[in-house]
N, C-alpha and C. Protein backbone atom coordinates (compact mmCIF):
# COMPACT_ATOMS: atom_id res chain seq x y z
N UNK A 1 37.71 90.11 48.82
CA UNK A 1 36.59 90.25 49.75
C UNK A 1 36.77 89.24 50.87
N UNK A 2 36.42 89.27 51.85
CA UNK A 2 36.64 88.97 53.39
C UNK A 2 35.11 88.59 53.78
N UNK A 3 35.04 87.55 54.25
CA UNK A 3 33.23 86.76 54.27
C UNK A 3 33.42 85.83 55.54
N UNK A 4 32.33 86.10 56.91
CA UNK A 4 33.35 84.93 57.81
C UNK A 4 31.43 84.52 57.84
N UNK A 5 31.71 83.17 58.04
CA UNK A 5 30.39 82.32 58.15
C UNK A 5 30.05 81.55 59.71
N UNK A 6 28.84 82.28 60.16
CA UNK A 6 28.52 82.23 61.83
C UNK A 6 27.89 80.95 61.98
N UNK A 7 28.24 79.46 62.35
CA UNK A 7 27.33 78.25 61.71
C UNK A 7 28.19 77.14 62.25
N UNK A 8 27.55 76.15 62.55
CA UNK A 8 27.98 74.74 62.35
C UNK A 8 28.95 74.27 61.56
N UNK A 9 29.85 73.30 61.32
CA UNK A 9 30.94 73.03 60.90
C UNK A 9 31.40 71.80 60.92
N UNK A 10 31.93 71.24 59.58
CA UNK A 10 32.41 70.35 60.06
C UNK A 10 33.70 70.15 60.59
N UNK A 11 33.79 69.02 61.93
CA UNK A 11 33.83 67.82 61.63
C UNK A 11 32.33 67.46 61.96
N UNK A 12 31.60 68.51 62.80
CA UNK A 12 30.50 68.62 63.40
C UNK A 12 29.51 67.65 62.29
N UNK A 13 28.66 66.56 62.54
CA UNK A 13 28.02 66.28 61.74
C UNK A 13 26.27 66.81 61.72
N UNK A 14 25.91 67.69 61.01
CA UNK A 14 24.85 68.19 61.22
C UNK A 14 24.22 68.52 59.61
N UNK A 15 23.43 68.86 59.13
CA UNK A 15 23.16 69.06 58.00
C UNK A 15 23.76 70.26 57.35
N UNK A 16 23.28 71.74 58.42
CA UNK A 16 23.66 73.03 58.91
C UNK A 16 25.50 72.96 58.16
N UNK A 17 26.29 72.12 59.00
CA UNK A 17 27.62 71.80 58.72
C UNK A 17 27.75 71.99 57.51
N UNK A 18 27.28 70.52 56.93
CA UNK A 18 27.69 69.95 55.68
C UNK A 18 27.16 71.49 54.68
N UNK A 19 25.98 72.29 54.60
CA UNK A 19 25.77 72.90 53.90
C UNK A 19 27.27 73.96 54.09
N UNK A 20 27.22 74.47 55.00
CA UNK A 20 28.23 75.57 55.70
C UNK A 20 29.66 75.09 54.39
N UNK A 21 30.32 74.01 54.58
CA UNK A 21 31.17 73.75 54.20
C UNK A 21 31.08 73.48 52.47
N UNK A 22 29.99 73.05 52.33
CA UNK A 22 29.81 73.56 50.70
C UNK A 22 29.63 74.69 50.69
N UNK A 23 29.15 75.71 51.04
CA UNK A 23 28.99 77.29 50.82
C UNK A 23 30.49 77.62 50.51
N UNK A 24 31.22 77.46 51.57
CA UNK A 24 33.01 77.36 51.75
C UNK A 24 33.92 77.60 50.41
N UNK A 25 33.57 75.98 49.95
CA UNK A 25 33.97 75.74 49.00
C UNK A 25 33.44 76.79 47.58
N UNK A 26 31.94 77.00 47.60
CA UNK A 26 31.97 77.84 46.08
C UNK A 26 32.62 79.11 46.57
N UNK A 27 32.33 79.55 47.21
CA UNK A 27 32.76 81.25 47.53
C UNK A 27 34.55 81.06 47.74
N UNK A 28 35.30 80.08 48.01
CA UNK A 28 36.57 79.98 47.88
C UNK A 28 36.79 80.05 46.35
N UNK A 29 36.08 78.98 45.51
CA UNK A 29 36.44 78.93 44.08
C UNK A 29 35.83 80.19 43.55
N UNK A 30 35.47 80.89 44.35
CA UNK A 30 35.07 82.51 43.09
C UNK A 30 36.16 83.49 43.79
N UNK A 31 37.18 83.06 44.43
CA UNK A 31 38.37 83.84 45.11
C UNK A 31 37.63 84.97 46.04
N UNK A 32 37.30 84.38 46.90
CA UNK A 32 36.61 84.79 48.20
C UNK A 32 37.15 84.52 48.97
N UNK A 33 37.71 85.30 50.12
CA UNK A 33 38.37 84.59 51.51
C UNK A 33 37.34 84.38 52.36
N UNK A 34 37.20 83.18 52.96
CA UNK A 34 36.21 82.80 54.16
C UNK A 34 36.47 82.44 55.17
N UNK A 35 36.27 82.72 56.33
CA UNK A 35 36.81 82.33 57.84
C UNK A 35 35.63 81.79 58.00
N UNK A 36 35.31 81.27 59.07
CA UNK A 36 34.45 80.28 59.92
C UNK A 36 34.44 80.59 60.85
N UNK A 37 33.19 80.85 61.78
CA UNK A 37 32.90 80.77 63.40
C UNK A 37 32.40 79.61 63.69
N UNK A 38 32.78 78.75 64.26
CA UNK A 38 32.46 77.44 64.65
C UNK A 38 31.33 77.19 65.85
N UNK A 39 30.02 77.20 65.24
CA UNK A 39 29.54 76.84 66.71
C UNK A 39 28.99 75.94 67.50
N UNK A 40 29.38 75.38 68.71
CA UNK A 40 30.20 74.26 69.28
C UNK A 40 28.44 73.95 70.32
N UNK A 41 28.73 72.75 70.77
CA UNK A 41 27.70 72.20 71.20
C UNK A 41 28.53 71.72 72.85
N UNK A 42 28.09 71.53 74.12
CA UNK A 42 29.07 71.48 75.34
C UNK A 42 28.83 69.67 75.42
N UNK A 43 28.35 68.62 74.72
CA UNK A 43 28.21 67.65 74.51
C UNK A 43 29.64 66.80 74.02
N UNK A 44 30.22 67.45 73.13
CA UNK A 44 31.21 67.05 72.27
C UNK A 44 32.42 68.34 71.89
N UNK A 45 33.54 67.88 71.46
CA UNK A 45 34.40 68.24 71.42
C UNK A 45 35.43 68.15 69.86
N UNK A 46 35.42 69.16 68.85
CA UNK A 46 35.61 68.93 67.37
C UNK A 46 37.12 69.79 67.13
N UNK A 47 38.03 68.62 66.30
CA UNK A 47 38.73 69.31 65.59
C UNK A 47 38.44 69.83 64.43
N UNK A 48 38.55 71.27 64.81
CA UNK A 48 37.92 72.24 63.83
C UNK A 48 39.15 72.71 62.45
N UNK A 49 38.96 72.33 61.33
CA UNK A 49 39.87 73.09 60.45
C UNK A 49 40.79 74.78 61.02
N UNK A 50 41.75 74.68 60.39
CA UNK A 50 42.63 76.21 59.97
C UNK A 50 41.74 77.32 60.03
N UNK A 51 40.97 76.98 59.22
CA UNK A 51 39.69 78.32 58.66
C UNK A 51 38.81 78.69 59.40
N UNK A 52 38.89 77.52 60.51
CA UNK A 52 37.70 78.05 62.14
C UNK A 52 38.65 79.16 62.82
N UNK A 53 38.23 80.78 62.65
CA UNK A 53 38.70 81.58 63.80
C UNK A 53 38.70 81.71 64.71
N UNK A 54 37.09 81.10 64.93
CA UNK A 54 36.66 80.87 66.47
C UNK A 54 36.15 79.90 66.51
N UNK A 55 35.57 79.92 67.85
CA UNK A 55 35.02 78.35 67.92
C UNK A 55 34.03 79.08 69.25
N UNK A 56 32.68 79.15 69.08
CA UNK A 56 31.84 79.47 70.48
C UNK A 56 30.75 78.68 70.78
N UNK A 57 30.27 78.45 72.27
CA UNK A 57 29.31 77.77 72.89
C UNK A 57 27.63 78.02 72.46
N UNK A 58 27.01 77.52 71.66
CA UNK A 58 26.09 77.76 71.67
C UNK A 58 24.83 78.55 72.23
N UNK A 59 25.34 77.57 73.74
CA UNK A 59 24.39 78.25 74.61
C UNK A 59 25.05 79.67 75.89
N UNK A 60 26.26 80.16 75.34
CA UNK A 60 27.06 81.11 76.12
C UNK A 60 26.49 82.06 75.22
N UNK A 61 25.85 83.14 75.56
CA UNK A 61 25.70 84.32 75.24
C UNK A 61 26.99 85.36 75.30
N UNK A 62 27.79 85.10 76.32
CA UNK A 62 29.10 85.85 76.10
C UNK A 62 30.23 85.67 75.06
N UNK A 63 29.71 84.32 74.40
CA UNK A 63 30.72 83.91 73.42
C UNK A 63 30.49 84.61 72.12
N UNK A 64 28.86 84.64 72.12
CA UNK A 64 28.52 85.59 71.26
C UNK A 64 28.63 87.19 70.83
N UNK A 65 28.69 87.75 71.88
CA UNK A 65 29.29 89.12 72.01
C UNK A 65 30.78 89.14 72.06
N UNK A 66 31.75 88.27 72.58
CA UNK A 66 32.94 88.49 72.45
C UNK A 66 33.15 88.54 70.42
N UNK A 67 32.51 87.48 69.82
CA UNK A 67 33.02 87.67 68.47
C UNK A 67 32.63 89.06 67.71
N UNK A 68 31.30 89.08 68.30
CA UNK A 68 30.84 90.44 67.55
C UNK A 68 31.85 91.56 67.82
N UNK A 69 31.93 91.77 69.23
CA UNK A 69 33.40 92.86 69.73
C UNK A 69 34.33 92.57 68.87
N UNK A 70 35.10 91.48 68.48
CA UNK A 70 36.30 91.28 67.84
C UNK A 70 36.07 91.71 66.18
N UNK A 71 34.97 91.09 65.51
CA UNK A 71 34.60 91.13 64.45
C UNK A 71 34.71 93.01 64.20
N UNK A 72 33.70 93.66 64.84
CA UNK A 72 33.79 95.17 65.30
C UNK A 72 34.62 95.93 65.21
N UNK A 73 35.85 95.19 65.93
CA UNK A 73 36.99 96.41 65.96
C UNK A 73 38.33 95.37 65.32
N UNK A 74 38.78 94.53 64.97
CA UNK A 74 39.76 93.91 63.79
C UNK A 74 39.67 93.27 63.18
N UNK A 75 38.05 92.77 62.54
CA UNK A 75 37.72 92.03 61.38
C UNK A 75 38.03 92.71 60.31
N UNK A 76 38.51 92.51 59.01
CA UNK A 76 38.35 93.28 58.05
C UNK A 76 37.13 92.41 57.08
N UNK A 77 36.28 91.54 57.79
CA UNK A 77 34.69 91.26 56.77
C UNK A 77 34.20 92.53 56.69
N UNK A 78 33.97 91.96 55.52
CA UNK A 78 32.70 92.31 54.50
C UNK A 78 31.43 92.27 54.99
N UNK A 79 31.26 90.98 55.09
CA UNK A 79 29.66 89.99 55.41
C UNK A 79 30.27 89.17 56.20
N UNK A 80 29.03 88.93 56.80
CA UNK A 80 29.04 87.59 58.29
C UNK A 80 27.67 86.98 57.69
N UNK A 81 27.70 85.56 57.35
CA UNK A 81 26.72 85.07 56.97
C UNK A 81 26.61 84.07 58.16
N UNK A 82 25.02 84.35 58.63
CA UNK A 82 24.65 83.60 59.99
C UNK A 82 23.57 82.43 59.61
């Protein structure tokens, strides 16, 4: 199964993050593949893990529709947990 998670991230320190990245972790240990959408704040600037596919602007509404388009037509998810 194929699961990409729409959310905060770390290195990002936020609560949002830290949960995100424990979610990560159980659904990896039940052999779940998980990608990450990273979403980015225009304040700061994060090296994002392997597992970030994307990385979009919070406040860009086009960043948001570009993933959904991509997700749409060559994601093979399952679920997008936002």
């Amino acid at each position: 199964m194929r699961v990409l998670n729409l959310a905060t991230c770390l290195p990002r320190q936020c609560g949002i993050a830290t949960f995100s990245g424990d979610l990560r972790k159980a659904l990896l240990a039940q052999d779940i593949d998980v990608g990450v959408i990273a979403i980015s704040d225009q304040a700061e600037t994060y090296a994002y893990p392997e597992e970030c596919c994307f990385e979009i602007m919070h406040s860009q509404p086009e960043d948001y529709r570009m993933v959904a388009e991509y997700i749409n037509s060559h994601d093979k998810a399952q679920l997008l947990i936002v």
